[in-house]
C-alpha atoms as a PDB file:
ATOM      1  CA  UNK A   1      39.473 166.144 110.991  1.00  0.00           C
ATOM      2  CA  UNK A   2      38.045 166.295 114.606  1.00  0.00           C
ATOM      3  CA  UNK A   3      37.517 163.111 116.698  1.00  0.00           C
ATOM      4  CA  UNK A   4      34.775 162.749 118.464  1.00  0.00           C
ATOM      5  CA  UNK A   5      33.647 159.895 120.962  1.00  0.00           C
ATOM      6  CA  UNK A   6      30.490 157.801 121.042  1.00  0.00           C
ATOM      7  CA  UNK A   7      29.885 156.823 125.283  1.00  0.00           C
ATOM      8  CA  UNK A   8      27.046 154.383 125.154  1.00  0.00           C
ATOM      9  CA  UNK A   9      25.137 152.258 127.612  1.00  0.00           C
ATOM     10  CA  UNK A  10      23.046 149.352 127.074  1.00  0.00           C
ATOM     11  CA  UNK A  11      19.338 149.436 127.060  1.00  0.00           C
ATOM     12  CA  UNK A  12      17.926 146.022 126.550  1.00  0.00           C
ATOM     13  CA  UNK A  13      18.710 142.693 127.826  1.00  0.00           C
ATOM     14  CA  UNK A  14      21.995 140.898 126.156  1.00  0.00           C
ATOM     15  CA  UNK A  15      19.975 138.944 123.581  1.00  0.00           C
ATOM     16  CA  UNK A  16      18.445 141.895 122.077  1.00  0.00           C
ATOM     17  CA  UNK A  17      21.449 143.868 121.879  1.00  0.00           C
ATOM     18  CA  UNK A  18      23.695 140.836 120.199  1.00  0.00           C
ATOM     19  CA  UNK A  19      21.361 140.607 117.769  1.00  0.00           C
ATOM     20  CA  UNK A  20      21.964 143.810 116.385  1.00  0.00           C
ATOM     21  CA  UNK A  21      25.557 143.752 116.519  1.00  0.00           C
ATOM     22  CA  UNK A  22      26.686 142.298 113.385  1.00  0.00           C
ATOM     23  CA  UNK A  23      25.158 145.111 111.757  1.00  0.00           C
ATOM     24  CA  UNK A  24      26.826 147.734 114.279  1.00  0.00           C
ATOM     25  CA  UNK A  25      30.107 146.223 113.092  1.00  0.00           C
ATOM     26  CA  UNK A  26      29.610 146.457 109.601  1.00  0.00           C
ATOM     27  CA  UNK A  27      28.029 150.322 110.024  1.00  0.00           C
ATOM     28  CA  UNK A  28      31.630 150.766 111.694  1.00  0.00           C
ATOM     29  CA  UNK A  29      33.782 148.761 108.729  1.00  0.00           C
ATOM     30  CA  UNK A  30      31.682 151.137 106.143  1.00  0.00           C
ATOM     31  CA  UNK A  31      32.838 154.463 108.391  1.00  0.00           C
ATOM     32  CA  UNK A  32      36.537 153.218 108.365  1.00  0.00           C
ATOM     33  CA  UNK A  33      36.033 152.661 104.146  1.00  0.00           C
ATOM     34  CA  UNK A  34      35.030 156.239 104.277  1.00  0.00           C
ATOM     35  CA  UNK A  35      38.053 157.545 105.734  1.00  0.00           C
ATOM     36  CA  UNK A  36      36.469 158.535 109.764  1.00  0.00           C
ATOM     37  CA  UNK A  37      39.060 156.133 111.476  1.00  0.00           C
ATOM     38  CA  UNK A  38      36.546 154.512 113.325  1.00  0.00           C
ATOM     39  CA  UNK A  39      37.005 152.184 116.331  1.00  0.00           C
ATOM     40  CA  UNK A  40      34.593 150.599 118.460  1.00  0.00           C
ATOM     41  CA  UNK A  41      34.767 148.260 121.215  1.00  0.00           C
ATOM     42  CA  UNK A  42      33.129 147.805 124.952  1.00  0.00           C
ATOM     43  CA  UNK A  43      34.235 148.527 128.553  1.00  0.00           C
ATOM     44  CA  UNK A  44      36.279 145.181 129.815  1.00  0.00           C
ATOM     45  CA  UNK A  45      35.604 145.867 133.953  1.00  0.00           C
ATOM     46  CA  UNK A  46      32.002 147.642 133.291  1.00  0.00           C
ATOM     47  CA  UNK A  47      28.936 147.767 130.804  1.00  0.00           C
ATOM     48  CA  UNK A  48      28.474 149.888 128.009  1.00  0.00           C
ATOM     49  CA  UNK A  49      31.203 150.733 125.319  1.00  0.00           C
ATOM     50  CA  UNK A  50      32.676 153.123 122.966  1.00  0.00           C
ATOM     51  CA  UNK A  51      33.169 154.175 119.065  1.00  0.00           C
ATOM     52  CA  UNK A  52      35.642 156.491 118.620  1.00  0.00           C
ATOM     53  CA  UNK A  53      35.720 158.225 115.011  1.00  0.00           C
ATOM     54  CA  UNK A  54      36.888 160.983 112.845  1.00  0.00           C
ATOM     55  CA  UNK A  55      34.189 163.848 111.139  1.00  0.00           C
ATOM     56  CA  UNK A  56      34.053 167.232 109.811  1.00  0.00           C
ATOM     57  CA  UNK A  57      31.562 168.419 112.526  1.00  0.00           C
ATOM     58  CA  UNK A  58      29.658 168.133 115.351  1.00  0.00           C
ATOM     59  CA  UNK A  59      26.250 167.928 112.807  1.00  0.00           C
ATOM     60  CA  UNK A  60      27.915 165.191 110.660  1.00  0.00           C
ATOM     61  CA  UNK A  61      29.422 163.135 113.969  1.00  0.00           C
ATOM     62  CA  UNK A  62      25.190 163.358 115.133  1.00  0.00           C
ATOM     63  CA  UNK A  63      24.308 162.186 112.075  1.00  0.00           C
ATOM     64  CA  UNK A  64      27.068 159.219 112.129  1.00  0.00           C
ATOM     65  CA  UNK A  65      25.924 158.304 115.331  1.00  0.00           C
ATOM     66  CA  UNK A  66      22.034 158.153 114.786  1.00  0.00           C
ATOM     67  CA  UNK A  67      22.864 156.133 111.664  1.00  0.00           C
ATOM     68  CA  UNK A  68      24.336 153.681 114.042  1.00  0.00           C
ATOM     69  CA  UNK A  69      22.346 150.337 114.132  1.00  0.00           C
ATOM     70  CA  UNK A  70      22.400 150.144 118.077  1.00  0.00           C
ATOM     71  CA  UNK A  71      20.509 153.667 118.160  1.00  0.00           C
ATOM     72  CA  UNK A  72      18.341 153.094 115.444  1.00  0.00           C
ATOM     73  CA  UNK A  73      17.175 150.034 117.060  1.00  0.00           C
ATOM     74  CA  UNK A  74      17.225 151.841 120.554  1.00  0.00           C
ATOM     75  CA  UNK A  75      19.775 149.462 122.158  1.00  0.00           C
ATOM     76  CA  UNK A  76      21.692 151.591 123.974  1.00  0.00           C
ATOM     77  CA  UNK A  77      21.675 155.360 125.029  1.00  0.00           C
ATOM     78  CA  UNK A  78      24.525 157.486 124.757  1.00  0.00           C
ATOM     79  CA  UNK A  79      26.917 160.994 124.422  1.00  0.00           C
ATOM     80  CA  UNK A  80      28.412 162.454 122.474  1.00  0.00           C
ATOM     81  CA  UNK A  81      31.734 164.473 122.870  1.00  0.00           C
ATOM     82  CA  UNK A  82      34.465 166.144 120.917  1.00  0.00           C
ATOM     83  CA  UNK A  83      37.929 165.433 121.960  1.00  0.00           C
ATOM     84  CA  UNK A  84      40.822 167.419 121.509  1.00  0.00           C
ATOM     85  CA  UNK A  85      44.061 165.707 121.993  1.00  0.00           C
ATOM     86  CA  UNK A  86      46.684 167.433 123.643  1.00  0.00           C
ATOM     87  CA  UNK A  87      49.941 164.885 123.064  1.00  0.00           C
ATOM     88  CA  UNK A  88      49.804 162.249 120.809  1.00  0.00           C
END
């Protein structure tokens, strides 16, 4: 399946955003139970982060993505990209 990769940046003050991230880490458990591979995590030197996860198309890695807590609750903006490895 292709990968695709979630870039996001923050869009409301820290307190906001924590709140919603229990729920952003359970979305994320419930995508790895459903086979995508997901991982998520944040930038260690910078803001913003990153969810990394597998899906049949472009249309179904959208739809992942606006099902994500943090964009439903308009915490962060974001892109979206397919990756193609070339060496793994």
């Amino acid at each position: 399946m292709p990968l695709f990769v979630k870039i996001e940046t923050g869009k409301v003050e820290k307190p906001t955003f924590d709140q919603y991230v229990p729920a952003h880490k359970a979305y994320v458990q419930d995508l790895i139970a459903k086979g995508h591979q997901a991982k998520t995590g944040y930038w260690a030197q910078k803001g913003g982060g990153m969810m990394l996860f597998e899906a049949a198309s472009m249309d179904e890695a959208q739809a992942i993505v606006l099902a994500d807590p943090l964009v439903q609750n308009d915490c962060v903006s974001y892109q979206l990209f397919e990756w193609r490895i070339v060496v793994e």
